[in-house]
C-alpha atoms as a PDB file:
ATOM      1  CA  UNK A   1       0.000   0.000   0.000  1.00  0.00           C
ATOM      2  CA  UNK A   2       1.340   3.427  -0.867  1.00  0.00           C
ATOM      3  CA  UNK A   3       2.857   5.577   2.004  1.00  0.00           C
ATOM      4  CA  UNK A   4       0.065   8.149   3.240  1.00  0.00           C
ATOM      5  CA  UNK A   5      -2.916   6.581   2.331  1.00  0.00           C
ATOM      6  CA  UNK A   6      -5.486   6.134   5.091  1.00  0.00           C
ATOM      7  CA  UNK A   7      -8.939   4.190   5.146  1.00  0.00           C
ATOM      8  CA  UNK A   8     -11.679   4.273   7.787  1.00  0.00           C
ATOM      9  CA  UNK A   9     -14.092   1.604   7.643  1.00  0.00           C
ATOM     10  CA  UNK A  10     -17.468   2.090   9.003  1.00  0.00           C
ATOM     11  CA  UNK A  11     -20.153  -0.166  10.024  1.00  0.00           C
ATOM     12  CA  UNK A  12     -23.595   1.312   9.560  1.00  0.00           C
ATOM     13  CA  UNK A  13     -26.155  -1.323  11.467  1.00  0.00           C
ATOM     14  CA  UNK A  14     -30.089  -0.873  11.549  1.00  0.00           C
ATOM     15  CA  UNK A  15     -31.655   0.114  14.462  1.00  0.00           C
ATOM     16  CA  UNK A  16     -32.428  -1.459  17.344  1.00  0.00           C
ATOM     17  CA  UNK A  17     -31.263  -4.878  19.274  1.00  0.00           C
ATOM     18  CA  UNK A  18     -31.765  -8.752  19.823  1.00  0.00           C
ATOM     19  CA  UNK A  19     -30.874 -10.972  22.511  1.00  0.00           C
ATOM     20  CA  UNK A  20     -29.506 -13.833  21.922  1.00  0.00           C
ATOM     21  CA  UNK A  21     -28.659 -17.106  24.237  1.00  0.00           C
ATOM     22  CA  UNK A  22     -24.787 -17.483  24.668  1.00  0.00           C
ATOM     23  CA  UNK A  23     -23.006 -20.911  24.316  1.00  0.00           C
ATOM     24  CA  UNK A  24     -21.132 -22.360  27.377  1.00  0.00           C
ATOM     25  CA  UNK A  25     -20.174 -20.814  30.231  1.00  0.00           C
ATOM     26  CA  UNK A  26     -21.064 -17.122  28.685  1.00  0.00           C
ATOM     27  CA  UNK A  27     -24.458 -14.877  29.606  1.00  0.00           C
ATOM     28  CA  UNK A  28     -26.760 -13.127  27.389  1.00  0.00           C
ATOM     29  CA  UNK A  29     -25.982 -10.408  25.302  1.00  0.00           C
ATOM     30  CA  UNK A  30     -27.619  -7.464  23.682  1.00  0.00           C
ATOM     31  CA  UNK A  31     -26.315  -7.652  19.950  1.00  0.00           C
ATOM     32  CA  UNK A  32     -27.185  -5.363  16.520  1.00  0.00           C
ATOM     33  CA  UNK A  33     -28.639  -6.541  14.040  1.00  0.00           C
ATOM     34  CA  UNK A  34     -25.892  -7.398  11.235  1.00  0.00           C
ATOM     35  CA  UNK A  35     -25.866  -5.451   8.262  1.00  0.00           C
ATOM     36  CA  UNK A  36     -23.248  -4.904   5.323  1.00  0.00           C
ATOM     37  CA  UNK A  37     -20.152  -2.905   6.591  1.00  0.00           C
ATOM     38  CA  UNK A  38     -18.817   0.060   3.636  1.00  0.00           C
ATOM     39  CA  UNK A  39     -15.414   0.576   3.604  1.00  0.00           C
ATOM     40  CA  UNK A  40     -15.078   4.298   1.909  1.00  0.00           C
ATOM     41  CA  UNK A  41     -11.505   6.085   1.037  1.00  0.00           C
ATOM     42  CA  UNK A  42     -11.829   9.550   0.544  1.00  0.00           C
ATOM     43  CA  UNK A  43     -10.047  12.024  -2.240  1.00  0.00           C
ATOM     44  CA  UNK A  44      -9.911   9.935  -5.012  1.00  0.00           C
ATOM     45  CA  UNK A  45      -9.899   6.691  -3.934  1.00  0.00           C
ATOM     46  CA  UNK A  46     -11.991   3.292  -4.513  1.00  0.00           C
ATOM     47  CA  UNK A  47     -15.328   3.317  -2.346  1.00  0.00           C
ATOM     48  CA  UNK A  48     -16.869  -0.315  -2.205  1.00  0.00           C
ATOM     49  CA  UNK A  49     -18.134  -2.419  -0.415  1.00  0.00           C
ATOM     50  CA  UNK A  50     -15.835  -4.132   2.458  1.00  0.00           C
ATOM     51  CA  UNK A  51     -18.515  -6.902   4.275  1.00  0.00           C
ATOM     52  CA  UNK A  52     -21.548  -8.350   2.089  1.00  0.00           C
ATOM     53  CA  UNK A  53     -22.947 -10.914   0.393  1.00  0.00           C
ATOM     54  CA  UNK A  54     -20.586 -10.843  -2.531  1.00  0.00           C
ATOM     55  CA  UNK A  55     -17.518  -9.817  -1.025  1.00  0.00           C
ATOM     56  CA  UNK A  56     -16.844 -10.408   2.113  1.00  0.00           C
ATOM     57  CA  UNK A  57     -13.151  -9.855   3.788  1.00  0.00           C
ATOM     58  CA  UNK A  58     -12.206 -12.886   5.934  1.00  0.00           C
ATOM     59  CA  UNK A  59      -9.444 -12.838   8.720  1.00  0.00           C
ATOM     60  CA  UNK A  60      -6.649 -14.219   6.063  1.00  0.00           C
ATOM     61  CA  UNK A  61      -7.678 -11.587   3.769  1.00  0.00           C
ATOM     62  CA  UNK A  62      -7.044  -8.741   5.684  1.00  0.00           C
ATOM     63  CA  UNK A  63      -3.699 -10.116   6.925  1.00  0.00           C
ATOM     64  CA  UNK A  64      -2.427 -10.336   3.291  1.00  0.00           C
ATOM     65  CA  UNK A  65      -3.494  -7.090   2.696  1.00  0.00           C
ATOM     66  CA  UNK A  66      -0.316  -5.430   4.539  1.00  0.00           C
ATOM     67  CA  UNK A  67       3.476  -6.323   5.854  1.00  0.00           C
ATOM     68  CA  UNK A  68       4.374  -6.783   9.378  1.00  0.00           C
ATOM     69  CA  UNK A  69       5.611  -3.492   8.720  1.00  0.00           C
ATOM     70  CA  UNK A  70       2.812  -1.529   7.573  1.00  0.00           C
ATOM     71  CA  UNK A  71       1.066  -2.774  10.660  1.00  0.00           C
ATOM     72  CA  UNK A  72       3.311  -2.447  13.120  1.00  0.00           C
ATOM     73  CA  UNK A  73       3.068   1.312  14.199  1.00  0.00           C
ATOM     74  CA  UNK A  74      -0.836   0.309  15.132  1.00  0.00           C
ATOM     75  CA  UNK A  75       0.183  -2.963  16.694  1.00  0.00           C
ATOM     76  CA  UNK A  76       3.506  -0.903  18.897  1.00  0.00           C
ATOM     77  CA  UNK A  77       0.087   1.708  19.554  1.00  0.00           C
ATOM     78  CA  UNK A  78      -1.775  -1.103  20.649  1.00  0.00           C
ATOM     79  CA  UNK A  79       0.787  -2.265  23.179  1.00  0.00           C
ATOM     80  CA  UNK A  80       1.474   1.429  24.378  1.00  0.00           C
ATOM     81  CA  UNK A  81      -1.865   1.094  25.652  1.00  0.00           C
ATOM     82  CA  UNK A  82      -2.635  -2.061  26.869  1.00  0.00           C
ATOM     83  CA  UNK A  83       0.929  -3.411  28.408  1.00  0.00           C
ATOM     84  CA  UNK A  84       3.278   0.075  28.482  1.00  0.00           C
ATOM     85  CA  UNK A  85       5.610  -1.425  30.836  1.00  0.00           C
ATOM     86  CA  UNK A  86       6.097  -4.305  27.946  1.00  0.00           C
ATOM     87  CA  UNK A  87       6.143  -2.390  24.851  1.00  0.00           C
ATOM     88  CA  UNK A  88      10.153  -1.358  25.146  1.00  0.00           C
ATOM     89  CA  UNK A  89      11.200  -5.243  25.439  1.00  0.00           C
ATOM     90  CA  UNK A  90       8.939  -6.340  22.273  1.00  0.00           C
ATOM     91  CA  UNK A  91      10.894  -8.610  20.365  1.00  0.00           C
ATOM     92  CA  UNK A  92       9.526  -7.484  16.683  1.00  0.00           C
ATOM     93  CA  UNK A  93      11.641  -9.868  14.577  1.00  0.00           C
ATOM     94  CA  UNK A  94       9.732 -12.537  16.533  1.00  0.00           C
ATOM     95  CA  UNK A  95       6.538 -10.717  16.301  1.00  0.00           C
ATOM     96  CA  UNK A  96       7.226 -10.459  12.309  1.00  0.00           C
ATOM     97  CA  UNK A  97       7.902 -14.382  12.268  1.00  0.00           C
ATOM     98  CA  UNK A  98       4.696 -14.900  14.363  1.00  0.00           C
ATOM     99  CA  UNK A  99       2.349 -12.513  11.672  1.00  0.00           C
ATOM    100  CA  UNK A 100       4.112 -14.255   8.585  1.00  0.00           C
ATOM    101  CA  UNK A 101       3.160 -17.381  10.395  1.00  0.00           C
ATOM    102  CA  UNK A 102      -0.666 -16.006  11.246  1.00  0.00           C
ATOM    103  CA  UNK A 103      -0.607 -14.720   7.320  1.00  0.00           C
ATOM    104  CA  UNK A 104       0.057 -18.296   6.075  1.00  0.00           C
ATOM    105  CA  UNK A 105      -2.240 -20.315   7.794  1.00  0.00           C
ATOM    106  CA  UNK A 106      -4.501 -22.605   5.650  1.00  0.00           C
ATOM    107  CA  UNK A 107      -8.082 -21.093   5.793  1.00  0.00           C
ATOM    108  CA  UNK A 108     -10.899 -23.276   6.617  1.00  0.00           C
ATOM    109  CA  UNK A 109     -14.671 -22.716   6.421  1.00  0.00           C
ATOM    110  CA  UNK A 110     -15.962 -22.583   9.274  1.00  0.00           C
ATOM    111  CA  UNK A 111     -19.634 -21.723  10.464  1.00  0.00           C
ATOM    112  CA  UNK A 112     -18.684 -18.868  12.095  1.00  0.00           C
ATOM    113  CA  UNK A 113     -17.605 -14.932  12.215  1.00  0.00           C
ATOM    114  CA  UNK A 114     -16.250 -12.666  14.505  1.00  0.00           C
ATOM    115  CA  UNK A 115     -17.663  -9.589  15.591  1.00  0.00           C
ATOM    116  CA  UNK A 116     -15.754  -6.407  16.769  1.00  0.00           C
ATOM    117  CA  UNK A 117     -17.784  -4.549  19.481  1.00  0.00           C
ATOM    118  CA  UNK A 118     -15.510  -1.896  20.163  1.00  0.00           C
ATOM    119  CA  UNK A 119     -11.540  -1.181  19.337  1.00  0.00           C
ATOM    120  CA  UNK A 120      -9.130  -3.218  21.716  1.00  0.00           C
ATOM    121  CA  UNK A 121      -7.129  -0.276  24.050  1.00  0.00           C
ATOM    122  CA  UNK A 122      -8.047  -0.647  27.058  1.00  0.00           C
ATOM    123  CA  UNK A 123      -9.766  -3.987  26.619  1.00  0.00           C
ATOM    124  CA  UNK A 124      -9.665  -7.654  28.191  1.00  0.00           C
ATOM    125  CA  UNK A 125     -10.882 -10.528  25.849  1.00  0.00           C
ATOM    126  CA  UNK A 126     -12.162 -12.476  28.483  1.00  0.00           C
ATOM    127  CA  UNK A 127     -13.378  -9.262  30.119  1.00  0.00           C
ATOM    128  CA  UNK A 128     -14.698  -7.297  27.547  1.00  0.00           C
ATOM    129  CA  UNK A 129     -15.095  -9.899  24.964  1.00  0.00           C
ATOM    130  CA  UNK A 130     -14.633  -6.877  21.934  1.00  0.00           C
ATOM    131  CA  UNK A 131     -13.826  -9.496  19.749  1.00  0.00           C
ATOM    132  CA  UNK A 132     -15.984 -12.322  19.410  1.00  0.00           C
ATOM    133  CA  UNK A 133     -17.140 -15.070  17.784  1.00  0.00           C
ATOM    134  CA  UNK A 134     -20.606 -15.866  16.959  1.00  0.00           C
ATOM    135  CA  UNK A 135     -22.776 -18.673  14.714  1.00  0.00           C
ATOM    136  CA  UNK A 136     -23.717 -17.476  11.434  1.00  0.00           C
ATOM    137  CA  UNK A 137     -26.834 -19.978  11.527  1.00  0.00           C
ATOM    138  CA  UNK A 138     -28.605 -17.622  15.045  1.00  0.00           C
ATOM    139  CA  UNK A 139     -25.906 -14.902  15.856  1.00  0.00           C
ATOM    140  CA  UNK A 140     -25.289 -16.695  19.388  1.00  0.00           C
ATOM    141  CA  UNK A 141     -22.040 -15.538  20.490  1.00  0.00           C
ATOM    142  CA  UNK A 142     -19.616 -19.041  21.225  1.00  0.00           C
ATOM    143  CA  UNK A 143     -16.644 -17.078  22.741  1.00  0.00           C
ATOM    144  CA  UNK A 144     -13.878 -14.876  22.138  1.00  0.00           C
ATOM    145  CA  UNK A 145     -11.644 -15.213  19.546  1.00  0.00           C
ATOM    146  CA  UNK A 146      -8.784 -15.667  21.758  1.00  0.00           C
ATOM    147  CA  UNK A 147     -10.440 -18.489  23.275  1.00  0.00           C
ATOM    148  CA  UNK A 148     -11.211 -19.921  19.994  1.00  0.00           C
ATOM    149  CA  UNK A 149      -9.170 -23.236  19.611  1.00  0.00           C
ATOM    150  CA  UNK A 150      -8.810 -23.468  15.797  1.00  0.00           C
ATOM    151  CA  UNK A 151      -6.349 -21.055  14.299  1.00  0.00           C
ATOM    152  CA  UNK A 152      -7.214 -22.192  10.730  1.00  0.00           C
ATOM    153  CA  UNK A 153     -10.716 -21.786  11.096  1.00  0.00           C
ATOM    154  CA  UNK A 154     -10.219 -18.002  12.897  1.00  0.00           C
ATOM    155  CA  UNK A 155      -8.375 -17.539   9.638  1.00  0.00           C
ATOM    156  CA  UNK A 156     -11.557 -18.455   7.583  1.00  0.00           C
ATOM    157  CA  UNK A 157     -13.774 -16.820   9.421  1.00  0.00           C
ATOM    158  CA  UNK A 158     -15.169 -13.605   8.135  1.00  0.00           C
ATOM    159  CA  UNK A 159     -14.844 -10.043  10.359  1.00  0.00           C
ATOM    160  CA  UNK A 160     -17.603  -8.071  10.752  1.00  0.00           C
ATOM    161  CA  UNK A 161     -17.180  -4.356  12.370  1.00  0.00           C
ATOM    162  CA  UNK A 162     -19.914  -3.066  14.625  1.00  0.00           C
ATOM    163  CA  UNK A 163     -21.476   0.317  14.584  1.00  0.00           C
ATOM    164  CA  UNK A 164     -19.684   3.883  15.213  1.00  0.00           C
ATOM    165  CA  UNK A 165     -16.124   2.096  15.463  1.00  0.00           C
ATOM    166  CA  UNK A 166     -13.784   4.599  13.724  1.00  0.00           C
ATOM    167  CA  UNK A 167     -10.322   2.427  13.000  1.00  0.00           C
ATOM    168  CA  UNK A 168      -8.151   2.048  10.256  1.00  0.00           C
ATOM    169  CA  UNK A 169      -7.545  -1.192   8.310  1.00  0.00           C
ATOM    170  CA  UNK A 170      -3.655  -1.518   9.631  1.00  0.00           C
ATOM    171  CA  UNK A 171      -5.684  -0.957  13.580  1.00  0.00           C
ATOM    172  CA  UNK A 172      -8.227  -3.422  12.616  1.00  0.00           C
ATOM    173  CA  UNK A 173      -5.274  -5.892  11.549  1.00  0.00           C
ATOM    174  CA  UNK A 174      -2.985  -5.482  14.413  1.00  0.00           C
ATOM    175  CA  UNK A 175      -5.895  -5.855  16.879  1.00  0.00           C
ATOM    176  CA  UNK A 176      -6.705  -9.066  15.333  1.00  0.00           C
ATOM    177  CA  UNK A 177      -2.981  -9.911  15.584  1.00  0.00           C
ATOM    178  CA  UNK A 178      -3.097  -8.826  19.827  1.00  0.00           C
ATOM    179  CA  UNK A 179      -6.422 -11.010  19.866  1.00  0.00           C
ATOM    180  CA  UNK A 180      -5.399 -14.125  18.344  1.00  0.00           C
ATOM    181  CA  UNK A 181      -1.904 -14.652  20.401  1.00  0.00           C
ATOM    182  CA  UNK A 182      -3.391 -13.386  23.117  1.00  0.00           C
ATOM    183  CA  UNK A 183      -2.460 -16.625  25.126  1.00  0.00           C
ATOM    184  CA  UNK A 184       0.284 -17.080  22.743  1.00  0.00           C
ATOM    185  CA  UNK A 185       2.336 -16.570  19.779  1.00  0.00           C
ATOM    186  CA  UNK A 186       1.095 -20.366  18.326  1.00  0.00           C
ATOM    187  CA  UNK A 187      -1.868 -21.659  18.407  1.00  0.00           C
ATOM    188  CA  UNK A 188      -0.347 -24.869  20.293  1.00  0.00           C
ATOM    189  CA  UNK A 189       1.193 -22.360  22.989  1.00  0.00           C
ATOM    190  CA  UNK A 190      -2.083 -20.613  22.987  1.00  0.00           C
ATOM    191  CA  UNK A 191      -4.148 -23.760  23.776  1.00  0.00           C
ATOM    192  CA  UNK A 192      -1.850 -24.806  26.517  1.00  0.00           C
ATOM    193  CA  UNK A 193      -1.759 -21.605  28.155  1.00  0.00           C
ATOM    194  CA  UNK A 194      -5.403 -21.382  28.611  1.00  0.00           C
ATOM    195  CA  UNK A 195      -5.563 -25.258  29.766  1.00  0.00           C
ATOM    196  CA  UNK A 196      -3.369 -24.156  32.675  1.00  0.00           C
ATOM    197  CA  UNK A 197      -5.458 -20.857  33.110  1.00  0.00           C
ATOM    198  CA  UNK A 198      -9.009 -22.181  33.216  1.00  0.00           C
ATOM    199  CA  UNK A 199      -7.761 -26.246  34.249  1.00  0.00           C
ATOM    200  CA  UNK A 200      -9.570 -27.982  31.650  1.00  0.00           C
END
C-alpha cells in the first residue's frame, strides 16, 4: 500500500437490538442486528463495499493485505496502551515471524464470524469480549476469539465491524494480531496456556 494513504471503515447497522442465548459458560448479550459494513476512502480513492454478500473480507484476507511493517506502528500503539511497561522489550523480529506465520495459515470454512464490538485499548478478551465469535446460523455468540481453539478456522472466518467504530484497516489488523496470540504466539502455545489458566 502506498505511504500516506489512510482508510476508515465504518459499520452502519439498523436500528435497534436482539438478545440472543450465549453458548457455554457465557451470559446473554444485547447484539445489533448485522448489516453490510462500507469501507469508503476519501479524495480519489476506490469506495466499495468491504462486508456483504458478494464480497466479504475474511481474517486471512485482511492479513495479506499489509506487511508486518505496515502494521506495526498500530500494533507498537496497541501495546502502548494495553501493556506500556512491555512495549520497550517487544521482540519485533519474533513478532514479524509470528504474523508471517498467522498470514500463512490454511483457511478453513468454518460456520462462524467474529464480531468487533468496540476497538481493543483498554480492553480484556475475556473481560470485555470486543472481539468475538458468533454462529452465522442464530448470531449466538460461542466465545472470544482468543479463546477460539482453531487457528485455521479463525483464519476463515469472516470479520464483521460493529457500529460507530472509527479504525483504520492496519488498527483493525494489528488488533486481530493482539487477539489471536493473546495466550500465545502459536496456536499450540495458545491452547496450553489457557488449559493451565481455566484447568480444563
Amino acid at each position: 500500500m502506498a505511504a500516506g494513504r489512510s482508510m476508515v471503515i465504518t459499520a452502519h447497522l439498523r436500528h435497534g437490538v436482539q438478545t440472543h442465548n450465549v453458548h457455554g459458560p457465557w451470559r446473554k448479550i444485547i447484539a445489533h442486528y448485522l448489516v453490510p459494513i462500507v469501507w469508503k476512502e476519501r479524495r480519489g480513492r476506490v469506495e466499495g463495499i468491504y462486508y456483504s454478500k458478494v464480497n466479504i473480507m475474511t481474517f486471512k484476507e485482511l492479513f495479506l493485505q499489509f506487511s508486518f511493517a505496515e502494521i506495526r506502528p498500530a500494533f507498537l500503539d496497541l501495546w502502548q496502551a494495553n501493556e506500556p511497561k512491555q512495549v520497550g522489550h517487544l521482540d519485533l523480529g519474533k513478532w514479524e515471524r509470528i504474523y508471517q506465520n498467522v498470514q500463512a495459515l490454511e483457511a478453513k470454512s468454518p460456520q462462524y464470524y467474529i464480531r468487533l464490538v468496540w476497538r481493543w485499548e483498554t480492553c480484556s478478551p475475556m473481560i470485555d469480549m470486543n472481539c468475538s465469535v458468533y454462529d452465522k446460523a442464530d448470531n449466538h455468540l460461542d466465545c472470544p476469539v482468543a479463546c477460539y481453539p482453531s487457528w485455521s478456522e479463525i483464519a476463515g472466518m469472516e470479520v464483521v465491524v460493529e457500529k460507530d467504530i472509527v479504525i483504520t484497516p492496519q488498527e483493525l489488523v494489528a488488533g486481530l494480531l493482539w487477539e489471536i496470540t493473546y495466550f500465545g504466539g502459536t496456536e499450540d502455545m495458545a491452547e496450553k496456556k489457557r488449559k493451565r489458566i481455566f484447568q480444563y
